[in-house]
PDB file of N, CA and C in Angstrom:
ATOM      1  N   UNK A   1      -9.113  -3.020 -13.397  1.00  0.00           N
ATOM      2  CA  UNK A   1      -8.830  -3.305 -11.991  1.00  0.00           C
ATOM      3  C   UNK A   1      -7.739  -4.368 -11.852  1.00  0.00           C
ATOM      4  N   UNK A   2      -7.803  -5.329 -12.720  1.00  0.00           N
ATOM      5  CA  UNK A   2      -6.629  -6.259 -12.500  1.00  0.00           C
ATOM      6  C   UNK A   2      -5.294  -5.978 -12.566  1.00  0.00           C
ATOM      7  N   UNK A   3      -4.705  -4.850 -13.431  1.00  0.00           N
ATOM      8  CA  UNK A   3      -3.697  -4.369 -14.123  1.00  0.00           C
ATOM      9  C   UNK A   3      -3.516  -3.553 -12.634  1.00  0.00           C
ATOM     10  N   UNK A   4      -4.196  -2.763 -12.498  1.00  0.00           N
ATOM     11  CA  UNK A   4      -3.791  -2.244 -10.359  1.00  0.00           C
ATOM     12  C   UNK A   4      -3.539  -3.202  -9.587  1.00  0.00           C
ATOM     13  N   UNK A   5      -4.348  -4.405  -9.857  1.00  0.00           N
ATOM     14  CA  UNK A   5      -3.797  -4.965  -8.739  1.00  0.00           C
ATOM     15  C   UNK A   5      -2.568  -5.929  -9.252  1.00  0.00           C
ATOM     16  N   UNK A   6      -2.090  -6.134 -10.254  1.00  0.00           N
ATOM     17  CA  UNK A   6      -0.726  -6.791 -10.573  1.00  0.00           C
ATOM     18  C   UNK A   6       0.290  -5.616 -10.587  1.00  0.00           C
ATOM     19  N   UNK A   7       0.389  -4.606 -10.858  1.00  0.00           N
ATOM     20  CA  UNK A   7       1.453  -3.272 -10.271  1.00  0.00           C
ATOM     21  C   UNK A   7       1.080  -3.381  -8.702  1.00  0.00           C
ATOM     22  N   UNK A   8       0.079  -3.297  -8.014  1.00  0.00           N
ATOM     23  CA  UNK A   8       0.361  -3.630  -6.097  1.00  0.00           C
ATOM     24  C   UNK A   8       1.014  -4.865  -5.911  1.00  0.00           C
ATOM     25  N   UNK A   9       0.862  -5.905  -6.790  1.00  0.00           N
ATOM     26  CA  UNK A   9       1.404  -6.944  -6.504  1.00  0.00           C
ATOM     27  C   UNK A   9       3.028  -6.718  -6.724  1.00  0.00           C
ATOM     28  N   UNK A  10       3.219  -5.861  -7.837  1.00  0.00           N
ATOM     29  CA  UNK A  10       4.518  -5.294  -8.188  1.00  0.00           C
ATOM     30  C   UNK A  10       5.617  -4.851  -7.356  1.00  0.00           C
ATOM     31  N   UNK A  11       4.411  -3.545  -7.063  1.00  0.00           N
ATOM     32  CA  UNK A  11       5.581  -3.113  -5.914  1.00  0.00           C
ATOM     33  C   UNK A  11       5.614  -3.305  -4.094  1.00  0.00           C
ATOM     34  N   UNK A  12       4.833  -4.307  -3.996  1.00  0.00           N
ATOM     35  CA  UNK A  12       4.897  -5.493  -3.038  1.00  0.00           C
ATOM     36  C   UNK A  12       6.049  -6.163  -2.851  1.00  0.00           C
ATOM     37  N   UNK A  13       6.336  -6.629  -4.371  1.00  0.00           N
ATOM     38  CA  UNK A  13       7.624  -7.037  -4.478  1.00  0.00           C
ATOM     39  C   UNK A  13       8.529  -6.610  -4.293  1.00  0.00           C
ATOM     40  N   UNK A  14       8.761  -5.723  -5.036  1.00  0.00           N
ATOM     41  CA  UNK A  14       9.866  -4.700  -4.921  1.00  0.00           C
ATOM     42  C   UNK A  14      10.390  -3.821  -3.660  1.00  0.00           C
ATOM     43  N   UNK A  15       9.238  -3.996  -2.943  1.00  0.00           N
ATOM     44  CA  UNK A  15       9.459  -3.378  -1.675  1.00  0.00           C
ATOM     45  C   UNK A  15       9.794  -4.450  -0.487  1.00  0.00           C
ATOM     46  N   UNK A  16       9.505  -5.756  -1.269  1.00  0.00           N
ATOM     47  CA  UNK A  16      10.038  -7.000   0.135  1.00  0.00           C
ATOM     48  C   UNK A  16      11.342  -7.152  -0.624  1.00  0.00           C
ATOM     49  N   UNK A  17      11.290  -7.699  -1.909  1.00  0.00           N
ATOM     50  CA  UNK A  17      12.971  -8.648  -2.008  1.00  0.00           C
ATOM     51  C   UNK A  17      13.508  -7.443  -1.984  1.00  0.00           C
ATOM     52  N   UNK A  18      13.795  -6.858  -3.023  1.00  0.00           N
ATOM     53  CA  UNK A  18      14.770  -5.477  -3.505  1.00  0.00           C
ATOM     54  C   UNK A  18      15.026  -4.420  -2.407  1.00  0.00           C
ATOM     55  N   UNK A  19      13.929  -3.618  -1.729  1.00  0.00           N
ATOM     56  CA  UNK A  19      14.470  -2.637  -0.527  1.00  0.00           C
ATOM     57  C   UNK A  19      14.154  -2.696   0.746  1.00  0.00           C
ATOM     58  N   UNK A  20      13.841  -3.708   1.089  1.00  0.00           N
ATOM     59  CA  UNK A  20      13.941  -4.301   2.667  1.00  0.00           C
ATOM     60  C   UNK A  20      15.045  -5.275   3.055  1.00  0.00           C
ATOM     61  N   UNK A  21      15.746  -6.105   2.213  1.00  0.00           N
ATOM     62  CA  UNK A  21      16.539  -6.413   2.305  1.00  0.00           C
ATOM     63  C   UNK A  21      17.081  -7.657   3.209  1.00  0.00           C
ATOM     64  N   UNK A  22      15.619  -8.140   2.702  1.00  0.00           N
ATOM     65  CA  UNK A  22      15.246  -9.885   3.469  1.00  0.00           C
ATOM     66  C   UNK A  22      16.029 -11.003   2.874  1.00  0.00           C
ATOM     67  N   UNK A  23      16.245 -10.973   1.536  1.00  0.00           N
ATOM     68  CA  UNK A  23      17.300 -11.782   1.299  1.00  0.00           C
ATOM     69  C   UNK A  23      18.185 -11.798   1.526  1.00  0.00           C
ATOM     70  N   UNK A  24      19.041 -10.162   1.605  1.00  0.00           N
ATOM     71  CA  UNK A  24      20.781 -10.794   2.456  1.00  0.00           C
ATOM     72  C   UNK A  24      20.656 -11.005   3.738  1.00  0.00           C
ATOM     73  N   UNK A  25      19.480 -10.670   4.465  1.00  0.00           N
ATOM     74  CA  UNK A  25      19.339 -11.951   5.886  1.00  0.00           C
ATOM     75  C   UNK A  25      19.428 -13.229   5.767  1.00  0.00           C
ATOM     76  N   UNK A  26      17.954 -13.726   4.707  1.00  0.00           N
ATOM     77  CA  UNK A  26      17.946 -14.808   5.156  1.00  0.00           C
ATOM     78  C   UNK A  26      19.658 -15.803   4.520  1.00  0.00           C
ATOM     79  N   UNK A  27      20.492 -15.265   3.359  1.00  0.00           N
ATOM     80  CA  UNK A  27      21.165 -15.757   2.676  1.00  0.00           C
ATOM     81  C   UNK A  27      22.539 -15.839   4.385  1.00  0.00           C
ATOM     82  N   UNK A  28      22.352 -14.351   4.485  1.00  0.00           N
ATOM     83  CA  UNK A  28      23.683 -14.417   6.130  1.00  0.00           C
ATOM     84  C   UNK A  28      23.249 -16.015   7.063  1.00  0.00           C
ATOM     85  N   UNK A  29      21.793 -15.702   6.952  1.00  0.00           N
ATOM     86  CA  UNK A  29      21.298 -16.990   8.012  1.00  0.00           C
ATOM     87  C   UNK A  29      21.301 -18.410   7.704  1.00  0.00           C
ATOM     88  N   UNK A  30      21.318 -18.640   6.328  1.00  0.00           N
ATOM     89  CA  UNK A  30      21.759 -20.271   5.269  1.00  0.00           C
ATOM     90  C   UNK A  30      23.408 -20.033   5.419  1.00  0.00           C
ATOM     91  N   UNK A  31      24.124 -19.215   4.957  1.00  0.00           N
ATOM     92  CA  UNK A  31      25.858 -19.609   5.067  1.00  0.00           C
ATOM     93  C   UNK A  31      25.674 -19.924   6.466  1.00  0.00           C
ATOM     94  N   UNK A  32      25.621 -19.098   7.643  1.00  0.00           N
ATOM     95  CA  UNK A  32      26.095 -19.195   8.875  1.00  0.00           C
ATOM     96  C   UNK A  32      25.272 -20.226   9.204  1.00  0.00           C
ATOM     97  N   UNK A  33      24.222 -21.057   8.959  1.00  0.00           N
ATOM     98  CA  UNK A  33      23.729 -22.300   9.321  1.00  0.00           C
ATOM     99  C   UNK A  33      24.822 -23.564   8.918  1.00  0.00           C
ATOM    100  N   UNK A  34      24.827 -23.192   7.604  1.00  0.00           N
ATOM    101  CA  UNK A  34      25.485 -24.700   7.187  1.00  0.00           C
ATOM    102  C   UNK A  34      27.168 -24.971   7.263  1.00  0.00           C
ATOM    103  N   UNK A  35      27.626 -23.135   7.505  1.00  0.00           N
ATOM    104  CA  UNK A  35      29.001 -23.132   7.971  1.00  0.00           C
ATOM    105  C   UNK A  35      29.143 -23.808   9.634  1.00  0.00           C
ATOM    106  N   UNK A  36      28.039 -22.977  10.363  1.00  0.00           N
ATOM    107  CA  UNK A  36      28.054 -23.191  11.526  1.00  0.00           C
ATOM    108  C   UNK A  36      28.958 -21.726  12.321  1.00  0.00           C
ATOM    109  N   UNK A  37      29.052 -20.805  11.485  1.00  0.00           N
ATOM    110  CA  UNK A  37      29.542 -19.268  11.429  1.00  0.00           C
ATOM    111  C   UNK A  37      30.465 -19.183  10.839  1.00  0.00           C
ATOM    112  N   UNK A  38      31.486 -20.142  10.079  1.00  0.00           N
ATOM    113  CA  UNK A  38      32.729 -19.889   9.623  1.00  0.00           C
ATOM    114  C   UNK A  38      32.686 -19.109   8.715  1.00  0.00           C
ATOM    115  N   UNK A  39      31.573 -19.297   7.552  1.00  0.00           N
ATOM    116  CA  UNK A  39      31.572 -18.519   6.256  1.00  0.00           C
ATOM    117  C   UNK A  39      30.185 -17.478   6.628  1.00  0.00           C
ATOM    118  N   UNK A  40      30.218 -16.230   6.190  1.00  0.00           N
ATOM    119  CA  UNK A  40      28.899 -16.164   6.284  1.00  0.00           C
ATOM    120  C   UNK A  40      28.656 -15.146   4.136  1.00  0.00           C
ATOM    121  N   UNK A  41      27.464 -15.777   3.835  1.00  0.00           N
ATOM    122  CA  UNK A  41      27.382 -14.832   2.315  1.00  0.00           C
ATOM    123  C   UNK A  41      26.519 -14.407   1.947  1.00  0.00           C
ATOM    124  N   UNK A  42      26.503 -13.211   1.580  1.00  0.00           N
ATOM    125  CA  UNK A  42      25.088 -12.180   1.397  1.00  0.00           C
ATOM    126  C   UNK A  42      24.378 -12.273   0.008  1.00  0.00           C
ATOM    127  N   UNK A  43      25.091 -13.383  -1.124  1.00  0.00           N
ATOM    128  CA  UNK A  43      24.030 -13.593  -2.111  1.00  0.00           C
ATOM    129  C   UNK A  43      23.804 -15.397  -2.429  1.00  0.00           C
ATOM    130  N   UNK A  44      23.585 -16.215  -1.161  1.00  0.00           N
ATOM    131  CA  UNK A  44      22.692 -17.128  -1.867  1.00  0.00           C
ATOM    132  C   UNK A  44      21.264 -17.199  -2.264  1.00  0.00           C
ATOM    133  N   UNK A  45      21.072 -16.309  -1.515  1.00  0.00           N
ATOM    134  CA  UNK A  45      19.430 -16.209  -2.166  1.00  0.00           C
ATOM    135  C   UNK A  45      19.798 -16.259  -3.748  1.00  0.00           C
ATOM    136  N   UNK A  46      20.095 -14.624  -4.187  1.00  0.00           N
ATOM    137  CA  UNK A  46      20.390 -14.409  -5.273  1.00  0.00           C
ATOM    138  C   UNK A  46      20.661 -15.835  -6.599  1.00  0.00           C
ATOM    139  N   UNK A  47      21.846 -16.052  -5.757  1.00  0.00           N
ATOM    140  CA  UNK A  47      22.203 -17.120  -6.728  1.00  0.00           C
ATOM    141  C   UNK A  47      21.404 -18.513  -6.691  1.00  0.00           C
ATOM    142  N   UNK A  48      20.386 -18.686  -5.850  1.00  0.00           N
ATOM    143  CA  UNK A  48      19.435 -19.587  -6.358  1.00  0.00           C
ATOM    144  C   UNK A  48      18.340 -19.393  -7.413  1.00  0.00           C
ATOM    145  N   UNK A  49      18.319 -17.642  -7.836  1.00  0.00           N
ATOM    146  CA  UNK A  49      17.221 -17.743  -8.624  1.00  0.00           C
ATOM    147  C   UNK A  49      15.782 -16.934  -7.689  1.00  0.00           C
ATOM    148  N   UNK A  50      16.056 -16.402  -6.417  1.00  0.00           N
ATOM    149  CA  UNK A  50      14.955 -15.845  -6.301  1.00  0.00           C
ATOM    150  C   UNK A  50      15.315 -14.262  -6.064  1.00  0.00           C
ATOM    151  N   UNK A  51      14.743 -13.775  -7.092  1.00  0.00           N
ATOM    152  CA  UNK A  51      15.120 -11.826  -7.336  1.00  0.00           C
ATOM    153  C   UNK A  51      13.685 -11.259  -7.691  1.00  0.00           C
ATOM    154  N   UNK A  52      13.513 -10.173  -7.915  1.00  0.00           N
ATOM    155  CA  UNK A  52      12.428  -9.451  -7.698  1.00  0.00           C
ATOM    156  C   UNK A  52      11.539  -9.890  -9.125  1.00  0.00           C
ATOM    157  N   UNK A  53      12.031  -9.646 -10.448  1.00  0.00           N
ATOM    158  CA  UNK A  53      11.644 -10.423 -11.766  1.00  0.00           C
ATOM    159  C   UNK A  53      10.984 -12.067 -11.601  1.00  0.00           C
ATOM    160  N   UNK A  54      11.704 -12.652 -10.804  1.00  0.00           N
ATOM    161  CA  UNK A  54      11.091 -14.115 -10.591  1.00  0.00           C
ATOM    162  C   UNK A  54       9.945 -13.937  -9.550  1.00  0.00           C
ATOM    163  N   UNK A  55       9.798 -13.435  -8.289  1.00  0.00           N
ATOM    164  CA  UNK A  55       9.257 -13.672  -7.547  1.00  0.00           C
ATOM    165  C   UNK A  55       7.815 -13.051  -8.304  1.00  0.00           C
ATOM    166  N   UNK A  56       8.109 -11.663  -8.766  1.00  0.00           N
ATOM    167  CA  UNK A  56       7.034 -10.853  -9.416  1.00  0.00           C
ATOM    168  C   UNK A  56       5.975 -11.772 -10.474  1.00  0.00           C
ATOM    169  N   UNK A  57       6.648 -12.195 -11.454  1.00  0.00           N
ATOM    170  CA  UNK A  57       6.390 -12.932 -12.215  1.00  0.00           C
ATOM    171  C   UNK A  57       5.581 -13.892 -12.041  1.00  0.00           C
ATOM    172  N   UNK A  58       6.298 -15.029 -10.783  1.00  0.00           N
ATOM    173  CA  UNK A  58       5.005 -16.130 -10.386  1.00  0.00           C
ATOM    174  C   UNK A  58       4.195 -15.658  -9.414  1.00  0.00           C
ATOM    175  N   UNK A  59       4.513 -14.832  -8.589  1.00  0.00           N
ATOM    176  CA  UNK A  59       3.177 -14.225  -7.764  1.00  0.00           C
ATOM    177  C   UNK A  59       2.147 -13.737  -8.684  1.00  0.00           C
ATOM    178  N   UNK A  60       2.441 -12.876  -9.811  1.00  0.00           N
ATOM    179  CA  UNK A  60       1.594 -12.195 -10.933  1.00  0.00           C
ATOM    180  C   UNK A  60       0.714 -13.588 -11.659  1.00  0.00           C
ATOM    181  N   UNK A  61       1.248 -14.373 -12.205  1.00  0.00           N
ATOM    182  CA  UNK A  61       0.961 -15.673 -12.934  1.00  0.00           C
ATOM    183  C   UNK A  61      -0.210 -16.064 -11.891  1.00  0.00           C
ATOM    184  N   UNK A  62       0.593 -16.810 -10.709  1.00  0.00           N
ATOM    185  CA  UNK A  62      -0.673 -16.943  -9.838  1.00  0.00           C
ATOM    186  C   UNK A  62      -1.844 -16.529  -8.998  1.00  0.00           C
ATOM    187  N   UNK A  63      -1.552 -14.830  -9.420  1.00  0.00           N
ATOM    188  CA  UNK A  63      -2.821 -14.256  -9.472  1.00  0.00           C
ATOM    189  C   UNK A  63      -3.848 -14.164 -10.345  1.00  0.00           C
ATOM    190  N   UNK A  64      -2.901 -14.466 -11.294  1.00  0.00           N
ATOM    191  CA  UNK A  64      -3.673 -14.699 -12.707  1.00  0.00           C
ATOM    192  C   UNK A  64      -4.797 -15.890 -13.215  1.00  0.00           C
ATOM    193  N   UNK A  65      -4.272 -17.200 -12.354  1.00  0.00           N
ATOM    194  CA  UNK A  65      -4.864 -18.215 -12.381  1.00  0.00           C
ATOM    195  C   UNK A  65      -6.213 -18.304 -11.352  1.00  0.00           C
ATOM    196  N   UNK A  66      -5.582 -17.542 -10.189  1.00  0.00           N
ATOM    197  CA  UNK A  66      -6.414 -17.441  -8.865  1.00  0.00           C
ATOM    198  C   UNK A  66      -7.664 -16.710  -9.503  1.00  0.00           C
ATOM    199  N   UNK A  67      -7.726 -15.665 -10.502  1.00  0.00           N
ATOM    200  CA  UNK A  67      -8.608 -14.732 -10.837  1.00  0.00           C
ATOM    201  C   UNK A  67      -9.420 -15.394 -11.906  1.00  0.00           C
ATOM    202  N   UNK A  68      -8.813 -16.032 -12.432  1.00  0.00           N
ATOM    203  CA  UNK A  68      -9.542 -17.376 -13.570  1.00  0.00           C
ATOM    204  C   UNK A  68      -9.331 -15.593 -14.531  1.00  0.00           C
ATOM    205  N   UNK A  69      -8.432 -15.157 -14.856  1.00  0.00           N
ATOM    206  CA  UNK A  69      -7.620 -14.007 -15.845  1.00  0.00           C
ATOM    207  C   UNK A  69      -6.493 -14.198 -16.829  1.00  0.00           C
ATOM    208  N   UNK A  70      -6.288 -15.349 -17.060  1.00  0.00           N
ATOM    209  CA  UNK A  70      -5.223 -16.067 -17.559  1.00  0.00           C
ATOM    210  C   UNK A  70      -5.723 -15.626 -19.133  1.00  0.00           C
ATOM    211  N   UNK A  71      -5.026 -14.571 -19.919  1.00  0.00           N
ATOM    212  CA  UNK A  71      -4.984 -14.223 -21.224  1.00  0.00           C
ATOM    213  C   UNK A  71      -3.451 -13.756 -21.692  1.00  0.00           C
ATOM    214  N   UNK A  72      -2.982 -13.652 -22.785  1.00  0.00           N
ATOM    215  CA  UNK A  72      -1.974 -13.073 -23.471  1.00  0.00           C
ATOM    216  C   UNK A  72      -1.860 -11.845 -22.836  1.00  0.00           C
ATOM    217  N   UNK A  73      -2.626 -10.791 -23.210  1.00  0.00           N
ATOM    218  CA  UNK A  73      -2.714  -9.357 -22.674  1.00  0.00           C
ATOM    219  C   UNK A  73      -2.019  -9.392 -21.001  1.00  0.00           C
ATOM    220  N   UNK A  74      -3.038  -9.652 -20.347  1.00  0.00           N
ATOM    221  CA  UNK A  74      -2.188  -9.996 -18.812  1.00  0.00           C
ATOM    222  C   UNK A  74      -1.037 -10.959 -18.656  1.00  0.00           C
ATOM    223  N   UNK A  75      -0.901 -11.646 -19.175  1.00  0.00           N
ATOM    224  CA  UNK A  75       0.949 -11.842 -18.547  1.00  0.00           C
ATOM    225  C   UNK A  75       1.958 -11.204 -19.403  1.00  0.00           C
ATOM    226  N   UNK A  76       1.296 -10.652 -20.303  1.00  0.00           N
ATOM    227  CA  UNK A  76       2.193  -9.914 -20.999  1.00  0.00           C
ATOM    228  C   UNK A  76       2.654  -8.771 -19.845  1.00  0.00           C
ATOM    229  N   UNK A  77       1.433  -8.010 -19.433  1.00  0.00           N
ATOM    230  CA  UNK A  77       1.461  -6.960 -18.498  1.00  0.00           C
ATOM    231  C   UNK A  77       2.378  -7.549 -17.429  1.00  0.00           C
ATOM    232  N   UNK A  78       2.202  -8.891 -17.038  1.00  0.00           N
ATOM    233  CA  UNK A  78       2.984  -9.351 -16.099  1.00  0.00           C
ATOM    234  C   UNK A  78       4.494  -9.075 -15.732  1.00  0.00           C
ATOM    235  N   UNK A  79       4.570  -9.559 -17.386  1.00  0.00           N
ATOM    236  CA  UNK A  79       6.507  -9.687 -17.759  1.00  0.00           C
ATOM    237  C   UNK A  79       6.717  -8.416 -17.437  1.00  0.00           C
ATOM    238  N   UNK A  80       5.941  -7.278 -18.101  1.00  0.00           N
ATOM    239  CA  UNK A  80       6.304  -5.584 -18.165  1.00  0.00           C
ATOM    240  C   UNK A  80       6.488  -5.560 -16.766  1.00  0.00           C
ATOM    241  N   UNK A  81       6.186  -5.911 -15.832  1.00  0.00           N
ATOM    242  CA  UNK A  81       5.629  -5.301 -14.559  1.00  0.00           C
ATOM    243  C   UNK A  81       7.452  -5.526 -14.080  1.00  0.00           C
ATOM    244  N   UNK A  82       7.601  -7.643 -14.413  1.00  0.00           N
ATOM    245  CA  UNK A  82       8.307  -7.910 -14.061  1.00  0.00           C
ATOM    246  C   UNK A  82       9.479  -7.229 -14.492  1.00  0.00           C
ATOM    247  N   UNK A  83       9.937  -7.006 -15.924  1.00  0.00           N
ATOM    248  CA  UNK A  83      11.323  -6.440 -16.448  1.00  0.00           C
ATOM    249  C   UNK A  83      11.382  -4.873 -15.516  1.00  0.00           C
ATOM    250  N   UNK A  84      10.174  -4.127 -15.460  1.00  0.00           N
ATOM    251  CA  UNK A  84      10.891  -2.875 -14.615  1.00  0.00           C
ATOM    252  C   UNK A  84      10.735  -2.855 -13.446  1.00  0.00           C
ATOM    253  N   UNK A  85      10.720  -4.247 -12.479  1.00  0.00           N
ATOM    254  CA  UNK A  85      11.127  -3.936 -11.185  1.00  0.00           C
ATOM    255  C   UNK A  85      12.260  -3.670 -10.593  1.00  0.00           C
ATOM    256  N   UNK A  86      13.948  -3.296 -11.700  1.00  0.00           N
ATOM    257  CA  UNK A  86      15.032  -2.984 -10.574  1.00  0.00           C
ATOM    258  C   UNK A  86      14.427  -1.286 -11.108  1.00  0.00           C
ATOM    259  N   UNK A  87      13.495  -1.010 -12.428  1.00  0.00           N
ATOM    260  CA  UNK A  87      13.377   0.725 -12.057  1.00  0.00           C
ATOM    261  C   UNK A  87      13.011   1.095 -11.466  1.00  0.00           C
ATOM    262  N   UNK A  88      11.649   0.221 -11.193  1.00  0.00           N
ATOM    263  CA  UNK A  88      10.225   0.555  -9.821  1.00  0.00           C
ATOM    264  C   UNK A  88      11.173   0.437  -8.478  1.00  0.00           C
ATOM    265  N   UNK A  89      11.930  -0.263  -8.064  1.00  0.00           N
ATOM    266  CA  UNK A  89      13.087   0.213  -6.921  1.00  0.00           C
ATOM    267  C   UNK A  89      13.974   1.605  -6.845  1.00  0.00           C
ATOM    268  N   UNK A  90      14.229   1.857  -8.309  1.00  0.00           N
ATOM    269  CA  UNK A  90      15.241   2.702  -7.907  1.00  0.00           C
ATOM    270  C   UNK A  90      14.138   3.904  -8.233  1.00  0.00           C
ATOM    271  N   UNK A  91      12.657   4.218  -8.810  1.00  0.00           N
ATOM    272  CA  UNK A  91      12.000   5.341  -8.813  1.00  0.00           C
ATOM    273  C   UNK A  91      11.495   5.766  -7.162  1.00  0.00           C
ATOM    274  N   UNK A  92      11.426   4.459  -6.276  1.00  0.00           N
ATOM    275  CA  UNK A  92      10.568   4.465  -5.148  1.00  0.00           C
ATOM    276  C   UNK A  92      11.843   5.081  -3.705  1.00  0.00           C
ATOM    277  N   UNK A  93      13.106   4.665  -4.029  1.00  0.00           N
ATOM    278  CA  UNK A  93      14.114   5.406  -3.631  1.00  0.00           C
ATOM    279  C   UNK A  93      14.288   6.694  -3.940  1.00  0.00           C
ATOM    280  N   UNK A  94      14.017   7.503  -5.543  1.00  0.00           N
ATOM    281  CA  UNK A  94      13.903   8.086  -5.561  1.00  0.00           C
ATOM    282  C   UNK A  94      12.795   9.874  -5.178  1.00  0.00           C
ATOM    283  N   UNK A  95      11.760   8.616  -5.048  1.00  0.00           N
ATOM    284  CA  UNK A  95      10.598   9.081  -4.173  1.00  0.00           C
ATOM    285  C   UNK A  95      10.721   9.664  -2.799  1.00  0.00           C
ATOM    286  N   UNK A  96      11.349   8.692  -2.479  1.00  0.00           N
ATOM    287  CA  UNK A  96      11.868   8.727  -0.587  1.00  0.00           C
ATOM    288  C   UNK A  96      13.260  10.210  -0.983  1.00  0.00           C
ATOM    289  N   UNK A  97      13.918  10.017  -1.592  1.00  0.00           N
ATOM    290  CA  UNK A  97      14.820  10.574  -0.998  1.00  0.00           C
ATOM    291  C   UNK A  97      14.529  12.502  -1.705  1.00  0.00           C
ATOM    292  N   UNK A  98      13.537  12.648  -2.638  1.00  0.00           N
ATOM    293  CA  UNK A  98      12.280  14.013  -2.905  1.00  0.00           C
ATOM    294  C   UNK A  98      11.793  14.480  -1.529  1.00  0.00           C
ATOM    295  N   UNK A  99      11.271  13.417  -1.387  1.00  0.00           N
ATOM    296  CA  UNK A  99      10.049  13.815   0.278  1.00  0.00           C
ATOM    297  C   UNK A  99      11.109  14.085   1.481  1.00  0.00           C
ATOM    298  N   UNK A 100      12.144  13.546   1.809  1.00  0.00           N
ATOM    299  CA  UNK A 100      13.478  13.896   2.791  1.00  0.00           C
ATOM    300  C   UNK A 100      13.535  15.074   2.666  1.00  0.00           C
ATOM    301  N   UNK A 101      13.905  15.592   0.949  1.00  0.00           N
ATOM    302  CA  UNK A 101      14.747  16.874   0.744  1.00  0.00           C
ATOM    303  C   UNK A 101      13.251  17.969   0.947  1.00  0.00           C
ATOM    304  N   UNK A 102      12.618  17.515   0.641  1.00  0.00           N
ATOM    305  CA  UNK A 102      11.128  19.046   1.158  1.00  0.00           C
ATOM    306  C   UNK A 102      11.044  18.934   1.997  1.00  0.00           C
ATOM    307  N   UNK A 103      11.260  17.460   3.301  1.00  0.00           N
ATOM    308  CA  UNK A 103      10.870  17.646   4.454  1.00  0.00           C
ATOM    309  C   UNK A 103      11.837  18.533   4.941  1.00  0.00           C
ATOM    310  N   UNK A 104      13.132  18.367   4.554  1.00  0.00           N
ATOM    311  CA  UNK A 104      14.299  19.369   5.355  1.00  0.00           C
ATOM    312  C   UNK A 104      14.036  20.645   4.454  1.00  0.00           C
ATOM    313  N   UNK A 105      13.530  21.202   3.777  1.00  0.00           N
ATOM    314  CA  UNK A 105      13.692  22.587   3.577  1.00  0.00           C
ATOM    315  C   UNK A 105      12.831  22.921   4.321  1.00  0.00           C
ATOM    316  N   UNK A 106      11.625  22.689   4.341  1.00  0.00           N
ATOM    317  CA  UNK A 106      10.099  23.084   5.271  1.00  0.00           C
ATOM    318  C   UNK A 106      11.071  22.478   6.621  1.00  0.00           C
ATOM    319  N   UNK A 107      11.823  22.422   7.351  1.00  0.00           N
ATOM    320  CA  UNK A 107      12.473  22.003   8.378  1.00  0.00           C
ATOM    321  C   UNK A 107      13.576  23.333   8.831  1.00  0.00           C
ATOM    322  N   UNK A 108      14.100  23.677   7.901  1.00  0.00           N
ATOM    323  CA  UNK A 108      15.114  24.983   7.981  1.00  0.00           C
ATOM    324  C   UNK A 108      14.853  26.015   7.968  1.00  0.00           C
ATOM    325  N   UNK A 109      12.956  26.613   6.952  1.00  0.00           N
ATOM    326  CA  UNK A 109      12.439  27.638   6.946  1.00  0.00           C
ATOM    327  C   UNK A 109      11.584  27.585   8.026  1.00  0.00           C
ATOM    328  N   UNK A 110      11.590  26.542   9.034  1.00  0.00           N
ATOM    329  CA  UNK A 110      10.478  26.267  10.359  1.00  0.00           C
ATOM    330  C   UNK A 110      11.537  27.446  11.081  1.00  0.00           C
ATOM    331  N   UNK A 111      12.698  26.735  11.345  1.00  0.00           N
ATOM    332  CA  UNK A 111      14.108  26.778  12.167  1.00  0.00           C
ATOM    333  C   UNK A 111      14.574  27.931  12.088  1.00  0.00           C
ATOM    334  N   UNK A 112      14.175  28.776  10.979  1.00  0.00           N
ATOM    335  CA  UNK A 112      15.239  30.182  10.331  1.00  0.00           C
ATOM    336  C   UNK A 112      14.448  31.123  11.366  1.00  0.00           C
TER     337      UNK A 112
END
């Protein structure tokens, strides 16, 4: 059960930083604060260090502690979880864009 719930925790992640796309907000909303609008830049987040691998990682860790689960085996699972979150993005895009293409064929053989 823990190993499910550190992959939900996974692609939690992956679905806030990586394809919702809250960091190049909030990063537009830090330049244009401290410019005052002159500059505005879509990777300070990034370049401080918070990406889907980091965030994954200590959210995972501190579920780990929260669960009193703290072993080798699980943060090992952790790191794994963490190293394939730019794949777990690009499989979950790929997901979405499967279910589009059946929705439009079952859409054209409705239509024909």
């Amino acid at each position: 059960m823990i190993y499910l719930n550190l992959f939900a925790i996974t692609l939690i992640v992956v679905l806030i930083v990586d394809i919702s796309g809250i960091t190049e907000h909030i990063s537009k909303w830090i330049s244009h604060t401290i410019t005052k609008g002159k500059f505005i830049a879509t990777d300070i987040i990034e370049k401080i260090g918070i990406c889907s691998f980091c965030v994954n990682f200590w959210c995972g860790l501190a579920y780990l502690i929260l669960m009193n689960s703290f072993s080798i085996m699980n943060i090992l699972f952790v790191l794994v979880c963490s190293f394939f979150t730019p794949t777990i993005a690009g499989l979950l895009y790929l997901l979405r864009d499967l279910i589009n293409k059946i929705i439009n064929s079952i859409n054209k053989k409705i239509s024909e």
